[in-house]
Each structure stands twice: as structure tokens, then as C-alpha cells.
Protein backbone atom coordinates (compact mmCIF):
# COMPACT_ATOMS: atom_id res chain seq x y z
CA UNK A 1 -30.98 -22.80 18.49
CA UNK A 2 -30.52 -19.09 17.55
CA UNK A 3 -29.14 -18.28 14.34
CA UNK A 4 -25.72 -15.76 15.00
CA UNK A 5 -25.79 -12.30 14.11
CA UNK A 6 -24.02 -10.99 11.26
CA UNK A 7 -20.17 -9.77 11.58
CA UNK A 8 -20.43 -6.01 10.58
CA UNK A 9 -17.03 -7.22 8.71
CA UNK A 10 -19.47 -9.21 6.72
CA UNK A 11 -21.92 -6.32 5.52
CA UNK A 12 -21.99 -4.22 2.28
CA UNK A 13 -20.62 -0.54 2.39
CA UNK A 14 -19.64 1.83 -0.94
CA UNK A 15 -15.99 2.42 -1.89
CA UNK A 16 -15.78 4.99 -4.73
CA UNK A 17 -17.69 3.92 -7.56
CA UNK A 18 -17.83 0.35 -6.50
CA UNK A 19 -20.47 -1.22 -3.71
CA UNK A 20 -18.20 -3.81 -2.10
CA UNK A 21 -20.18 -7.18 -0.76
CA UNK A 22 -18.18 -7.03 2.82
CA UNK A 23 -15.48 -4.78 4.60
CA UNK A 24 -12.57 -6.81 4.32
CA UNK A 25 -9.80 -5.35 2.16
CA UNK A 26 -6.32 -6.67 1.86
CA UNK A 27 -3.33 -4.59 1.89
CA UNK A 28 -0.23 -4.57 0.07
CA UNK A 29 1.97 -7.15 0.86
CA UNK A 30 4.87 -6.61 -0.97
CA UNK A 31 6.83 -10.56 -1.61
CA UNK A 32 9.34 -9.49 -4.33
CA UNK A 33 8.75 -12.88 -7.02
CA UNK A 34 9.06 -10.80 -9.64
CA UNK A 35 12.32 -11.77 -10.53
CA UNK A 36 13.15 -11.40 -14.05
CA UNK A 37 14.81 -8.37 -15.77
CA UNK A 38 11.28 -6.63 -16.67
CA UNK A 39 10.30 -6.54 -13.29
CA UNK A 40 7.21 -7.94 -14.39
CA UNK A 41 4.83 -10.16 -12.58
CA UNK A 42 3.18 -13.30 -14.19
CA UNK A 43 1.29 -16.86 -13.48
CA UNK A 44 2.49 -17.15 -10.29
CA UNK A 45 1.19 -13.95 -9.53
CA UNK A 46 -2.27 -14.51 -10.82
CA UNK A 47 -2.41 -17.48 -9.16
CA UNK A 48 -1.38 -16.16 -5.45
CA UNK A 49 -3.70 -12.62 -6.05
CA UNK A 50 -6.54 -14.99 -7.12
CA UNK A 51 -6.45 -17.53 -3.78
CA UNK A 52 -6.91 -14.04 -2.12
CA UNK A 53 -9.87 -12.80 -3.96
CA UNK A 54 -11.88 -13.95 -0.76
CA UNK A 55 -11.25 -9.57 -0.30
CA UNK A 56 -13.63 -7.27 -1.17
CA UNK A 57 -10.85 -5.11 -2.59
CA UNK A 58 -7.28 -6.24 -3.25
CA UNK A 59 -4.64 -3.68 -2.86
CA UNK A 60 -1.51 -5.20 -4.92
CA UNK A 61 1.74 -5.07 -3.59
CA UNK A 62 3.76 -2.07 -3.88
CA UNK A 63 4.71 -1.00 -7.50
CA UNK A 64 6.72 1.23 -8.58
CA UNK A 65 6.04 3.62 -11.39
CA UNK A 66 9.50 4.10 -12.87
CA UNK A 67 12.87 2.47 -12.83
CA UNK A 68 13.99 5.41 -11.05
CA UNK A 69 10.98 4.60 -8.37
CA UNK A 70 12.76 1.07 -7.77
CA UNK A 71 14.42 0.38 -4.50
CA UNK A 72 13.66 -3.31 -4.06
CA UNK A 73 15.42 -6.40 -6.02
CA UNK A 74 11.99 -8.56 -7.42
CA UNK A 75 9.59 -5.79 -6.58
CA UNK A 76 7.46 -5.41 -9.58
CA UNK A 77 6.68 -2.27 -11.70
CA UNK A 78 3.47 -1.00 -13.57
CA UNK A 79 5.14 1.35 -16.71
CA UNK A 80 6.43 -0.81 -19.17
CA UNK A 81 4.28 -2.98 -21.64
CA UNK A 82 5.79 -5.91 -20.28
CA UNK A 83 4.89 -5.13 -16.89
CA UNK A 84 1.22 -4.34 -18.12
CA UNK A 85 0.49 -7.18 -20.06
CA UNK A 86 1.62 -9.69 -16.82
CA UNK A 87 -0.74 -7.50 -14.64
CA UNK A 88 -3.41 -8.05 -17.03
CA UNK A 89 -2.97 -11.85 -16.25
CA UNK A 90 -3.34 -10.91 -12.45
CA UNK A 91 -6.47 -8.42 -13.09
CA UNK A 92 -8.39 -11.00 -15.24
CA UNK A 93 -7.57 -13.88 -12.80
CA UNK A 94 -8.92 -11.95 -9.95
CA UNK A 95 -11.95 -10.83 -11.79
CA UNK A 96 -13.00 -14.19 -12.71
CA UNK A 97 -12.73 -14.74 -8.82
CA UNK A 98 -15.55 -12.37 -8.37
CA UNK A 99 -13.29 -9.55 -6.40
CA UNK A 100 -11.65 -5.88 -7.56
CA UNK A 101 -8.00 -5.12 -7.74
CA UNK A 102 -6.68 -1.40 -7.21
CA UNK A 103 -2.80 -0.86 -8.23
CA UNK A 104 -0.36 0.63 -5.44
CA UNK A 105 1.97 3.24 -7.09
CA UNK A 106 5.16 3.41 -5.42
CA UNK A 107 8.02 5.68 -5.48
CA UNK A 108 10.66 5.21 -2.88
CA UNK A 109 12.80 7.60 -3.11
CA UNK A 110 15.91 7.61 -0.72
CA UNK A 111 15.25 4.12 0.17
CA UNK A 112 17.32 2.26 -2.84
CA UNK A 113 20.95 1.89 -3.52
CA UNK A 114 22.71 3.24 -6.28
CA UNK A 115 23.11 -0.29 -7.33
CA UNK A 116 19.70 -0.67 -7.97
CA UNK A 117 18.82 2.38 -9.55
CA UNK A 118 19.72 3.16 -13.51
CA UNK A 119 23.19 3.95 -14.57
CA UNK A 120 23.99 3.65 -10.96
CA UNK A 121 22.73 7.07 -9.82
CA UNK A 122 22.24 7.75 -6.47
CA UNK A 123 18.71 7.49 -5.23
CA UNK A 124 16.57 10.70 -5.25
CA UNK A 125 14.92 12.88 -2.35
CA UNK A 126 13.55 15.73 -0.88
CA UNK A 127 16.60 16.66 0.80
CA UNK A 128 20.16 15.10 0.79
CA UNK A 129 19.87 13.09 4.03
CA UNK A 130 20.69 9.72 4.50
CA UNK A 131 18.48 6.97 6.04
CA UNK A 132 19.70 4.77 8.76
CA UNK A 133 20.02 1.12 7.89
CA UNK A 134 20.33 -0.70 5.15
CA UNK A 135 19.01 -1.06 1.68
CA UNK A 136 18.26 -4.32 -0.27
CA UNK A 137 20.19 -4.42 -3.42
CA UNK A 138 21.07 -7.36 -5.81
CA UNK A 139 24.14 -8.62 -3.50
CA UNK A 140 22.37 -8.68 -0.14
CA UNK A 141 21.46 -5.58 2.13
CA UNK A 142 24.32 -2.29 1.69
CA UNK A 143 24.48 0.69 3.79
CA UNK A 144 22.04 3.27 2.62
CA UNK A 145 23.76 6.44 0.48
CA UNK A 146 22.97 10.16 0.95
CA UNK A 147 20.60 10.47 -1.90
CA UNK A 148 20.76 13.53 -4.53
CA UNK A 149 18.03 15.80 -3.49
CA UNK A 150 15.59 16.78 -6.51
CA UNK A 151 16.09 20.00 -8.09
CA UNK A 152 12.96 22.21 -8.61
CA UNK A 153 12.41 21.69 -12.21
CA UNK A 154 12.79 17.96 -11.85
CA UNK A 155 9.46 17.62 -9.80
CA UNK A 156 6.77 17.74 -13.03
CA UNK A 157 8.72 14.84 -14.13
CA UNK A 158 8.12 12.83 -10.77
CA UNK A 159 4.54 13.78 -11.52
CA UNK A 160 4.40 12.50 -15.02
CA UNK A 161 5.70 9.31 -13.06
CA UNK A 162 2.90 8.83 -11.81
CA UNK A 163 0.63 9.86 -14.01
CA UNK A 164 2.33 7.57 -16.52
CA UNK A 165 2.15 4.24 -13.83
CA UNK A 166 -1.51 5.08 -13.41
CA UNK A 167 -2.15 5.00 -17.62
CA UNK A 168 -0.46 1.97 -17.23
CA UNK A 169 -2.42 0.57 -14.82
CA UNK A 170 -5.73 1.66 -16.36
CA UNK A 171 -4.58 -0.57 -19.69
CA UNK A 172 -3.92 -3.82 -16.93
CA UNK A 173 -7.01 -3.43 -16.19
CA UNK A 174 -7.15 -2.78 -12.53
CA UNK A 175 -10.33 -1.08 -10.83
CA UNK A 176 -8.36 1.88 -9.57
CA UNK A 177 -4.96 2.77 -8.34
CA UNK A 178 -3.93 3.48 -4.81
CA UNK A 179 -1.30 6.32 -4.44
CA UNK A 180 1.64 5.07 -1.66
CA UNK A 181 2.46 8.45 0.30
CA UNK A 182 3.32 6.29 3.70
CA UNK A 183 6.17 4.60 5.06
CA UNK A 184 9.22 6.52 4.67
CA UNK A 185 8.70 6.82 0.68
CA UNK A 186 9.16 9.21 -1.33
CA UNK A 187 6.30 11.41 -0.98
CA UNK A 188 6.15 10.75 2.95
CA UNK A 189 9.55 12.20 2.57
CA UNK A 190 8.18 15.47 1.30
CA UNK A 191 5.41 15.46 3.96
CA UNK A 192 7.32 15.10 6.72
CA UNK A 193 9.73 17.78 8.31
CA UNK A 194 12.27 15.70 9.20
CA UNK A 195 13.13 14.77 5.61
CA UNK A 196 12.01 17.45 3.76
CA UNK A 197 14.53 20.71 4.55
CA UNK A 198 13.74 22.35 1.27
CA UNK A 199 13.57 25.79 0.77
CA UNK A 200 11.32 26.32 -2.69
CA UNK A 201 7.73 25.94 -2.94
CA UNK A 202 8.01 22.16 -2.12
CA UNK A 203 9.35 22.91 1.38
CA UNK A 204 9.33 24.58 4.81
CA UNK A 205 5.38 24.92 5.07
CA UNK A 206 2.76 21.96 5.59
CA UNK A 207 1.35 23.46 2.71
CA UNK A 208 4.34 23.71 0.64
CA UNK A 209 5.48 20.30 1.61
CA UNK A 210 2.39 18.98 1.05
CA UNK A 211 2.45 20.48 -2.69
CA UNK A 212 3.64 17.65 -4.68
CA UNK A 213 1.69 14.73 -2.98
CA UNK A 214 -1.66 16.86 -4.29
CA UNK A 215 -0.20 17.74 -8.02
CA UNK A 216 0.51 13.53 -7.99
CA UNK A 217 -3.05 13.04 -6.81
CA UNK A 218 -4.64 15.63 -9.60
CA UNK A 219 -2.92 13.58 -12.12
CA UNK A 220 -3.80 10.54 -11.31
CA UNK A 221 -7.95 11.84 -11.01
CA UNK A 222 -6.81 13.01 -14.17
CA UNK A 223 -6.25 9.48 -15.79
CA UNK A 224 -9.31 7.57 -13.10
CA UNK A 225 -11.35 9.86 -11.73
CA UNK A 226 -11.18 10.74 -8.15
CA UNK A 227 -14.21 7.56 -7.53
CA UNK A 228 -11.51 5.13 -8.10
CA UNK A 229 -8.55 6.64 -6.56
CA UNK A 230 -7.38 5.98 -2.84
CA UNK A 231 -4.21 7.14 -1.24
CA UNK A 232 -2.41 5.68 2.47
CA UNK A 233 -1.04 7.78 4.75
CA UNK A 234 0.94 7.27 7.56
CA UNK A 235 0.86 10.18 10.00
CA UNK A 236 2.28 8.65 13.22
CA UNK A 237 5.12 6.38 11.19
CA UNK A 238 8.32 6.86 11.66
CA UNK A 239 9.57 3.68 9.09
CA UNK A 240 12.93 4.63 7.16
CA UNK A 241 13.42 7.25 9.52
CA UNK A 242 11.18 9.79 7.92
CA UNK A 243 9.00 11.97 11.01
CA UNK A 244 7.21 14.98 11.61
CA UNK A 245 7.47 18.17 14.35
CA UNK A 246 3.79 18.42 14.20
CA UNK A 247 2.16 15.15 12.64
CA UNK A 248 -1.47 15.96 13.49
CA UNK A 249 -1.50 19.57 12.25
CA UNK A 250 0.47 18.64 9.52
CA UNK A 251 -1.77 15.61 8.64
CA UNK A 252 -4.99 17.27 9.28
CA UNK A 253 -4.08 19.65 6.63
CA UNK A 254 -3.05 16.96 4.06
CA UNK A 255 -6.97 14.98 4.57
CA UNK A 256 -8.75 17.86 4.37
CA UNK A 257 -6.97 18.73 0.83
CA UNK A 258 -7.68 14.98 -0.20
CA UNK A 259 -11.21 15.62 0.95
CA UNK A 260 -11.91 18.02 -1.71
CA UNK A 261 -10.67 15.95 -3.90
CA UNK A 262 -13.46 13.23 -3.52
CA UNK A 263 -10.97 10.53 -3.34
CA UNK A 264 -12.76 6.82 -3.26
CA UNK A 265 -10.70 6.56 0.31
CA UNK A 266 -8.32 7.22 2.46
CA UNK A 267 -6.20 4.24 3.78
CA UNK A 268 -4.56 5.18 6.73
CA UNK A 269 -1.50 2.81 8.80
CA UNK A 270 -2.64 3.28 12.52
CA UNK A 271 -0.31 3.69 15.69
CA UNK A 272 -1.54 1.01 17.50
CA UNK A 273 -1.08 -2.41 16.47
CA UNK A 274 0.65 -5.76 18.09
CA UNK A 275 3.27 -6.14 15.50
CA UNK A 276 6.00 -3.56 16.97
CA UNK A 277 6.33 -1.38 14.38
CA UNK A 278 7.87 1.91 15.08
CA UNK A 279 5.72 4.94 14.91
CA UNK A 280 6.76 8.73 15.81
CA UNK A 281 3.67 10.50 17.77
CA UNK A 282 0.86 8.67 18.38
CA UNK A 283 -1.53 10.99 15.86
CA UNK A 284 -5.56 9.86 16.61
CA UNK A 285 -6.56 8.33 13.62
CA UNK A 286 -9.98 9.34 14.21
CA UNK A 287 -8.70 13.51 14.03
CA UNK A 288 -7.33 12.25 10.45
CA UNK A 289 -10.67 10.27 9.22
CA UNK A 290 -12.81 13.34 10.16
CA UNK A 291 -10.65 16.11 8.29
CA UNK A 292 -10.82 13.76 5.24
CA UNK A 293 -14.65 13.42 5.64
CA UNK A 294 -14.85 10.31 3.41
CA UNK A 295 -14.58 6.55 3.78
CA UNK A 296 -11.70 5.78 5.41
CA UNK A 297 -9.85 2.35 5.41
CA UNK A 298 -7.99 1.38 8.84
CA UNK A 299 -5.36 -0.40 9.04
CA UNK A 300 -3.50 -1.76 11.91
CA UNK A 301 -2.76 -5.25 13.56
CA UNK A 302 -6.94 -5.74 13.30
CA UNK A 303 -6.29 -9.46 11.73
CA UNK A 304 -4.89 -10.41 15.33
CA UNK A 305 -8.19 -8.75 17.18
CA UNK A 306 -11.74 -9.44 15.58
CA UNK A 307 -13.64 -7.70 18.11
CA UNK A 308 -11.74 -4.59 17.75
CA UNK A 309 -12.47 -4.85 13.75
CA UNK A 310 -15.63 -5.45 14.07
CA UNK A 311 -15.84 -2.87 17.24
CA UNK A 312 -14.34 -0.58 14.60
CA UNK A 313 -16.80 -0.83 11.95
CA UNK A 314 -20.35 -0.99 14.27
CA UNK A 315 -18.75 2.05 15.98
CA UNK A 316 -18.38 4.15 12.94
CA UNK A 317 -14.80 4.73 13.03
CA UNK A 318 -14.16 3.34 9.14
CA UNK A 319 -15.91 2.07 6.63
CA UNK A 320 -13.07 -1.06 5.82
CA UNK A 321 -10.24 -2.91 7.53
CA UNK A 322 -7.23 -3.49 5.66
CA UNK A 323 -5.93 -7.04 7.00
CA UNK A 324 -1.72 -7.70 5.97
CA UNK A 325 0.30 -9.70 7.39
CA UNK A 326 -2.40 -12.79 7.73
CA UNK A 327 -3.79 -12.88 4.04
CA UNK A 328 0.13 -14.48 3.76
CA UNK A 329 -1.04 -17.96 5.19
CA UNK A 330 -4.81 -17.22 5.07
CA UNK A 331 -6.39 -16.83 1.54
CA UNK A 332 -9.59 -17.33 3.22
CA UNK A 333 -8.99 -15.15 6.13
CA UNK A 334 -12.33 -13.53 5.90
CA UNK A 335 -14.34 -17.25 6.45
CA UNK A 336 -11.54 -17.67 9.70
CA UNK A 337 -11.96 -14.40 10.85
CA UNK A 338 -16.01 -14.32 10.89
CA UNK A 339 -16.45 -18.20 12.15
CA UNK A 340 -13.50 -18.04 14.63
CA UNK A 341 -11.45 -20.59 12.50
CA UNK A 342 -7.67 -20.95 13.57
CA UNK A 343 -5.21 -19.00 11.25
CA UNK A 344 -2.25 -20.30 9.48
CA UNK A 345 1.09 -19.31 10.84
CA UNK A 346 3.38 -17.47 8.44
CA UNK A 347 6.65 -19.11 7.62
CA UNK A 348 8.96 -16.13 7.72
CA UNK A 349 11.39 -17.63 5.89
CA UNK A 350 9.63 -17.61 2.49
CA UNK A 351 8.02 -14.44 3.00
CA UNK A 352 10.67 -12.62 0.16
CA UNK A 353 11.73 -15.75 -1.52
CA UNK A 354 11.20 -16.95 -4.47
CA UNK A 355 8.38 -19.36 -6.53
CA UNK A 356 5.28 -20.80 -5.30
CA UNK A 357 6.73 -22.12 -1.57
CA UNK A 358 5.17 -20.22 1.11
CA UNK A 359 3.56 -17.89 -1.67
CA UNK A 360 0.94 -19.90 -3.42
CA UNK A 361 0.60 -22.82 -1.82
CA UNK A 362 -0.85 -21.99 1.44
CA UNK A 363 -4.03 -23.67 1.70
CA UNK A 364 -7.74 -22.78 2.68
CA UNK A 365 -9.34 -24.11 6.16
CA UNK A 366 -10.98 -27.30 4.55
CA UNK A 367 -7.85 -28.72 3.04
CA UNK A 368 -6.09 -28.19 6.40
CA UNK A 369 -7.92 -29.33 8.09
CA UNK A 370 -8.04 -32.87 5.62
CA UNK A 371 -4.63 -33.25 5.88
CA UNK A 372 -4.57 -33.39 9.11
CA UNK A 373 -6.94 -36.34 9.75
CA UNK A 374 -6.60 -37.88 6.73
């Protein structure tokens, strides 16, 4: 009998500062448990981040850096020192697992309510123009509002935001911080054209569009150094309605800046995965990982293909995978993936609920497999 070769998932590779022991990353999920009036996240947390410290590198959920940054009821944010001291409970718990944690900053911009937002102020943008669909507030899902598009002088203090969430996440002791500039959010919405119809020196150009995504990223090197800083992208997305007339040049522009930085990676959400999502232009990844010229984190449906991940790493094409959607039911979804173990199905009605059920209490491949001929 042969012994079988090594997944490449399986094989060491540098991330920043950090040497990571194998290539699987997991991305942020966001659940919304944290359901108190601090936002903040707690035991239940720790426990659920901890089950999933099989990951080299855990990206936590979404988190927003201000109350003004809030767009989700039980989403939790990283500013206040209630907030940090239930992150610290994560952080240490996933330590003492043996993996890193980086922090997801999170602004959403348009996408909120007024409802949800303080003093009932309308959500801020780019530009005043409203998002089809509907936003999650406190009394179900509401029609989305035009939000009130930022004036000039307000954009320092979006920065501080940030620069603020990412102190905050230094004292929770998280191994870095991962800026969210994907997805429809806030500072998508100044990359992209179709949301951003400003006419200062955050508008019209990719450059001048791209202008307050980079001062956010110098502050936040500012607070971690660019080794332990990582930003996602999503240059072909078209999620809350927020696209581009030229994704690719626009995009290409955007890496190369972050290239100079010397960010610790670049996570990017790919066009072509099984899960439907809608996407704009179909922008080759590969265009975006060589402008940036650093490692580059894909991320894309890969948990539903194994050959393509590991196709994807022998071939040279990134350095990690970021795996979502299956780290739900599969804390050990690195030990299925590699040995061809059958995954856990999802129960999609507890994804956004609340408490342990269909959170925490998912179990690894072993006790499944007990139960079921026990």
C-alpha cells in the first residue's frame, strides 16, 4: 500500500507576519447572536469561533466599527469596551485552540434603516441613491431609504472610524484586522461608479473614488502594521446593487495601490462559484491577484469543489482558500475536505437565529458518525 500524497490545502505558506500550518482560512460568516444592547459578543461566541479553530486563520464575522457603521439587528461591533472585552473571550478561546483570529471592520453604509441607526438618522453614503430591497431592522425586513450622502468634511471622521475599530481590536487581542471594502458596503460604494456620483476629490475618477478606501487602509497600518492587515474586494459583485462601468480597470488600479502598501493579503470574492450569487462583469481574478503582487486569498464556492482548491493552490493562482458557507455545519471541514469525509448540511433555518441551535452545536465527523450507529 502507497501512502497518499499530501493535499496542497494541507501545506504551510506565509500570511503577513504569521507562517500559517495549512491553507485553509475561514471567512466571515456573519450569524447575528449578538443580541444584547452592547452589541457585544460573548461565551457563545468563544465557544462557536473555537470549534472552528481547525482554520489556519479565522476571519470573524463582519463588525462594524461604529454605531453609525450598524445596519444589521445582532451583528456585533468592535469600538466600545464592552464589545472589546467579549472579543477578548473569543481571541483567547481561539488561541488556546492553537489557530489566529483577524477582526473584519465593517461599515455598511446605505444598507441600514433609519431604525437601526442612532437618533434615527438616515443611513449614510457616497451618493443619495437608494438600494433595491429591503433592510433588516428590529421589526422584520423595511424597504431600504435614500440615504444622506456624506458631505466632504465628514469623511476624516469615517476614517477615524476605522482607525478607532482597529485600536479596538488590537486591545481584543486579535492577530490583525481585515478591512471589508466588498459587497455593496460602504467603501464598495465609493469604489464603484454606480454608487458613487460625487463630484469632490472622493468621486468621478478611479483614483478619486478610490481615495478614501486607501486613507482607511493607511490608518489602520497605522495602528497594525501593513504585515497584519488584509482587505476583500469584490470587483465583479454586484450585491446591494452597488456596480462598476469598468470593474477591471477600476480594480486593477485599487490592487496595485494596496500593493504598495505591503498588505499581509488580499482576499478577493470570485465570480464563479455554485451558490448563485449575483455578480456584475465577470472581472479575472487572476488580472486582480497580479496587480496586487502579494498573497492573495480566493474565495468562491471552493468548499463544494476540492480539486479546484487544491487545483488552485498547486497551480499558483493563491496562496489560501477562504471556505464560508460549510465551516456552518463543519467545524472540522479541513479533516472532511482533505480525507473526502461527507459534510454536514446547513439547516437554513438557524443560520440568523438565536443561541447555541444550529450555531454551536454542530458536531465534528467522529461524533456523527457515533450517533449514528450507536
Amino acid at each position: 500500500m502507497t501512502d497518499q500524497p499530501i493535499s496542497p490545502l494541507l501545506t504551510e505558506a506565509k500570511l503577513g507576519r504569521y507562517t500559517l500550518p495549512h491553507r485553509f482560512v475561514m471567512a466571515p460568516l456573519t450569524r447575528l447572536r449578538a443580541t444584547n444592547p452592547e452589541d457585544a459578543v460573548g461565551a457563545l461566541h468563544a465557544t462557536y469561533y473555537a470549534q472552528r479553530a481547525t482554520a489556519a486563520l479565522i476571519i470573524s464575522e463582519a463588525t462594524h466599527i461604529s454605531p453609525q457603521g450598524k445596519g444589521y439587528p445582532g451583528a456585533p461591533g468592535i469600538y466600545s469596551e464592552a464589545q472589546i472585552a467579549g472579543w477578548k473571550q473569543v481571541t483567547d478561546a481561539v488561541h488556546a485552540a492553537g489557530s489566529l483570529i483577524f477582526a473584519q471592520l465593517w461599515h455598511v453604509g446605505r444598507i441600514a434603516h433609519s431604525s437601526v441607526q442612532p437618533g434615527g438618522a438616515l443611513p449614510v453614503a457616497p451618493s443619495a441613491i437608494r438600494p433595491e430591497g429591503q433592510a433588516r431592522t428590529y421589526d422584520g425586513k423595511r424597504d431600504f431609504e435614500t440615504p444622506r450622502a456624506l458631505e466632504t468634511e465628514e469623511l476624516p471622521g469615517i476614517v477615524e472610524q476605522y482607525r478607532h475599530a482597529a485600536r479596538s481590536a488590537l486591545k481584543a487581542g486579535f492577530d490583525g484586522v481585515e478591512i471589508h471594502a466588498a459587497n455593496g458596503y460602504l467603501l464598495d460604494q465609493f469604489l464603484k461608479d454606480g454608487t458613487n456620483k460625487r463630484t469632490d476629490a472622493y468621486g468621478g475618477s478611479v483614483e478619486n473614488r478610490a481615495r478614501l478606501t486607501l486613507e482607511v487602509v493607511d490608518a489602520v497600518i497605522a495602528v497594525w502594521g501593513a504585515d497584519r492587515v488584509g482587505i476583500r474586494l469584490s470587483p465583479s459583485g454586484k450585491m446591494h446593487m452597488a456596480v462598476d462601468g469598468d470593474p477591471e480597470r477600476n480594480f486593477i488600479y485599487v490592487a496595485r495601490e494596496l500593493g504598495k502598501r505591503g498588505l499581509a493579503y488580499l482576499h478577493v470574492v470570485e465570480p464563479s462559484n455554485p451558490y448563485g450569487d449575483p455578480f456584475d462583469r465577470d472581472v479575472d481574478p487572476q488580472v486582480i491577484r497580479r496587480a496586487f503582487g502579494g498573497t492573495y486569498i480566493a474565495n468562491g464556492g471552493y468548499g463544494l469543489d476540492k480539486a479546484r482548491a487544491e487545483a488552485t493552490i498547486t497551480s499558483g493562482e493563491a496562496e489560501f482558500i477562504a471556505f464560508g458557507r460549510p465551516y456552518i455545519a463543519n467545524p472540522d471541514l479541513p479533516r472532511r475536505l482533505t480525507e473526502g469525509l461527507p459534510l454536514a448540511e446547513t439547516d437554513q433555518d438557524t443560520v440568523y437565529s438565536d443561541g447555541p441551535e444550529g450555531y454551536s452545536d454542530y458536531p465534528i465527523y467522529e461524533e456523527s458518525r457515533l450517533a449514528e450507529t450507536g
